[in-house]
Protein backbone atom coordinates (compact mmCIF):
# COMPACT_ATOMS: atom_id res chain seq x y z
CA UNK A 1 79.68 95.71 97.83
CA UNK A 2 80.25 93.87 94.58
CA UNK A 3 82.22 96.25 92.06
CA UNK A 4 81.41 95.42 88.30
CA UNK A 5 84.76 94.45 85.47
CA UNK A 6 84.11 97.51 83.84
CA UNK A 7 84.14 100.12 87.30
CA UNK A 8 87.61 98.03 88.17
CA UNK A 9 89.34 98.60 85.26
CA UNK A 10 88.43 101.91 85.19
CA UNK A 11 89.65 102.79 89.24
CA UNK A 12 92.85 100.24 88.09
CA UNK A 13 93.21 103.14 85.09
CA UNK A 14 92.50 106.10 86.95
CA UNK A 15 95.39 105.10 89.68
CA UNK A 16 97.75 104.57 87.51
CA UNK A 17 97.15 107.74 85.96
CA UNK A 18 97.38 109.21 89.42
CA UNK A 19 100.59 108.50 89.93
CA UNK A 20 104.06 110.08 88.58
CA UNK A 21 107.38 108.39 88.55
CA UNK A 22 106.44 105.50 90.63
CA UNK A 23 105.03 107.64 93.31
CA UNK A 24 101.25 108.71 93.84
CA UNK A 25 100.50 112.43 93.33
CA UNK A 26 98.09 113.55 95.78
CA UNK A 27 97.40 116.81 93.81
CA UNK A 28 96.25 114.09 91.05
CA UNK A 29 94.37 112.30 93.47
CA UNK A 30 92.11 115.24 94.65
CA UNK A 31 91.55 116.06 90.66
CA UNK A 32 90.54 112.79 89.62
CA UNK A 33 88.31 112.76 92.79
CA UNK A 34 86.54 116.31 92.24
CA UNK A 35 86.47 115.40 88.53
CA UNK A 36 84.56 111.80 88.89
CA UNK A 37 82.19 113.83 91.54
CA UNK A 38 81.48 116.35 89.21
CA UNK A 39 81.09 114.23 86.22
CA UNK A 40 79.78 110.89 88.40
CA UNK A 41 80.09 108.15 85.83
CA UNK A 42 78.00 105.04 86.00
CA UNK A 43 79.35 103.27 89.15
CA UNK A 44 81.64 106.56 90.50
CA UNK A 45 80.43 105.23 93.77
CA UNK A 46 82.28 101.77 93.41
CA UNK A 47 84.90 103.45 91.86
CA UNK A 48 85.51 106.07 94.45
CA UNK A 49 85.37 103.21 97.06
CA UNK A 50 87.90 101.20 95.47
CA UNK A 51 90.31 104.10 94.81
CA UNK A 52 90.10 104.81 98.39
CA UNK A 53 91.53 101.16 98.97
CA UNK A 54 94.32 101.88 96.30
CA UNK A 55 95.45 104.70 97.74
CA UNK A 56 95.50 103.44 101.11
CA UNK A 57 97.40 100.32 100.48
CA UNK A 58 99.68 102.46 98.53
CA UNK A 59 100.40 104.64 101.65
CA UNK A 60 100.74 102.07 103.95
CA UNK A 61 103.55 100.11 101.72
CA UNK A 62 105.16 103.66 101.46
CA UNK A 63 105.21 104.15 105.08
CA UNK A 64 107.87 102.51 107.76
CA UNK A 65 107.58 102.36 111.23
CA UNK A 66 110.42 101.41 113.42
CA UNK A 67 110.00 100.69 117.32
CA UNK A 68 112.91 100.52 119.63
CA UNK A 69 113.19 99.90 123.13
CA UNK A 70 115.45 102.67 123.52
CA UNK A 71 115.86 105.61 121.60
CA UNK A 72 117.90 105.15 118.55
CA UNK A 73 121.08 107.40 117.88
CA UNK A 74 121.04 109.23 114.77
CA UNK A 75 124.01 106.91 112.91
CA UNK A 76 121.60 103.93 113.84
CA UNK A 77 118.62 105.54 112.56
CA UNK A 78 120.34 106.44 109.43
CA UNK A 79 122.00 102.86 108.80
CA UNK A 80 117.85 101.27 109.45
CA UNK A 81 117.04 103.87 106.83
CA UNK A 82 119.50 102.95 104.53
CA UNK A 83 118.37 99.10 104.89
CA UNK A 84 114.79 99.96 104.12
CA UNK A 85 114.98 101.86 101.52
CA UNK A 86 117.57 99.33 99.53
CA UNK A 87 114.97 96.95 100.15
CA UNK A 88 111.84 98.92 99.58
CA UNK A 89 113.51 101.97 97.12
CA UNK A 90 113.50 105.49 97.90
CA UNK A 91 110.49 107.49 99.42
CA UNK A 92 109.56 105.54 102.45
CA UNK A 93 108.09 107.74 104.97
CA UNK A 94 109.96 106.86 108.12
CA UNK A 95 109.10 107.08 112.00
CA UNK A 96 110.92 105.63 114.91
CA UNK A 97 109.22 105.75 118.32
CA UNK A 98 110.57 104.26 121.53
CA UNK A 99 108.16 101.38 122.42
CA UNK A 100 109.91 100.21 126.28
CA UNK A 101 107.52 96.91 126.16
CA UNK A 102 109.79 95.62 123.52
CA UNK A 103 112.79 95.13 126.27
CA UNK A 104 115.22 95.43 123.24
CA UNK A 105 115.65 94.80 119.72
CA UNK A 106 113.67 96.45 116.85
CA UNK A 107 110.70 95.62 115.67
CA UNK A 108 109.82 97.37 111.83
CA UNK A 109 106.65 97.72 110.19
CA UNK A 110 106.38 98.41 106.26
CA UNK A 111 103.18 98.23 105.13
CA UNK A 112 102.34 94.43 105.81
CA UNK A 113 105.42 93.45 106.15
CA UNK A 114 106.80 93.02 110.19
CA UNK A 115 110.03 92.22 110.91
CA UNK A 116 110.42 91.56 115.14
CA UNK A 117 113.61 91.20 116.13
CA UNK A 118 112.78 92.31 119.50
CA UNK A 119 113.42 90.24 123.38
CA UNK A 120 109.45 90.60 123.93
CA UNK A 121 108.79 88.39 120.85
CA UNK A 122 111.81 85.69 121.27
CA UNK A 123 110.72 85.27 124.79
CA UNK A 124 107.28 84.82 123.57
CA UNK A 125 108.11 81.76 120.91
CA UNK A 126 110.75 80.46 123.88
CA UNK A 127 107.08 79.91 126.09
CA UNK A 128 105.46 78.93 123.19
CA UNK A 129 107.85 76.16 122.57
CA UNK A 130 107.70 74.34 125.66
């Protein structure tokens, strides 16, 4: 679906406006949604559509996901924590899971970003390389 200039300005607008000290306000969110379907605009389709995508992407890069082959104590989890969120600022949603394919090492998932530092993966590019 093509989106006209004028619909993606107006969604770029609209997000921004959704969104309070850096952060996106989901109370916000739901208002400027109820109040483009009540109103529906010329292209409020398109424009619902893409601020779908916007808010999704902006979820995803606030969201980390750690995976461990063991579980991880407590001081660990809080020094990973501590790492992310100098890197990626404060208000990453954080979830560490136990993943026992990974043999060891972490492997950490923020938004797009993937760090593997697991055995799995090294013993993977070892194969590959011969």
């Amino acid at each position: 679906m093509k989106i006209s200039k004028q619909a993606l300005r107006e969604t770029r607008q609209l997000f921004r406006s959704c969104q309070v000290n850096g952060r996106l306000d989901e109370a916000r969110v739901r208002q400027a949604v109820a109040l483009l379907l009540e109103k529906k605009p010329r292209g409020h389709v398109e424009i619902l559509a893409r601020l779908h995508r916007l808010v999704k992407l902006d979820v995803e890069r606030r969201t980390a996901r750690v995976e461990s082959a063991t579980p991880l104590p407590a001081d660990q989890q809080a020094q990973v924590a501590a790492q992310l969120q100098k890197i990626y600022g404060t208000g990453l949603d954080l979830s560490f899971t136990q993943n026992a394919t990974l043999l060891g090492g972490l492997r950490i998932q923020v938004g797009s970003d993937l760090y593997d530092g697991s055995v799995k993966n090294r013993l993977e590019k070892l194969a590959q390389s011969f």
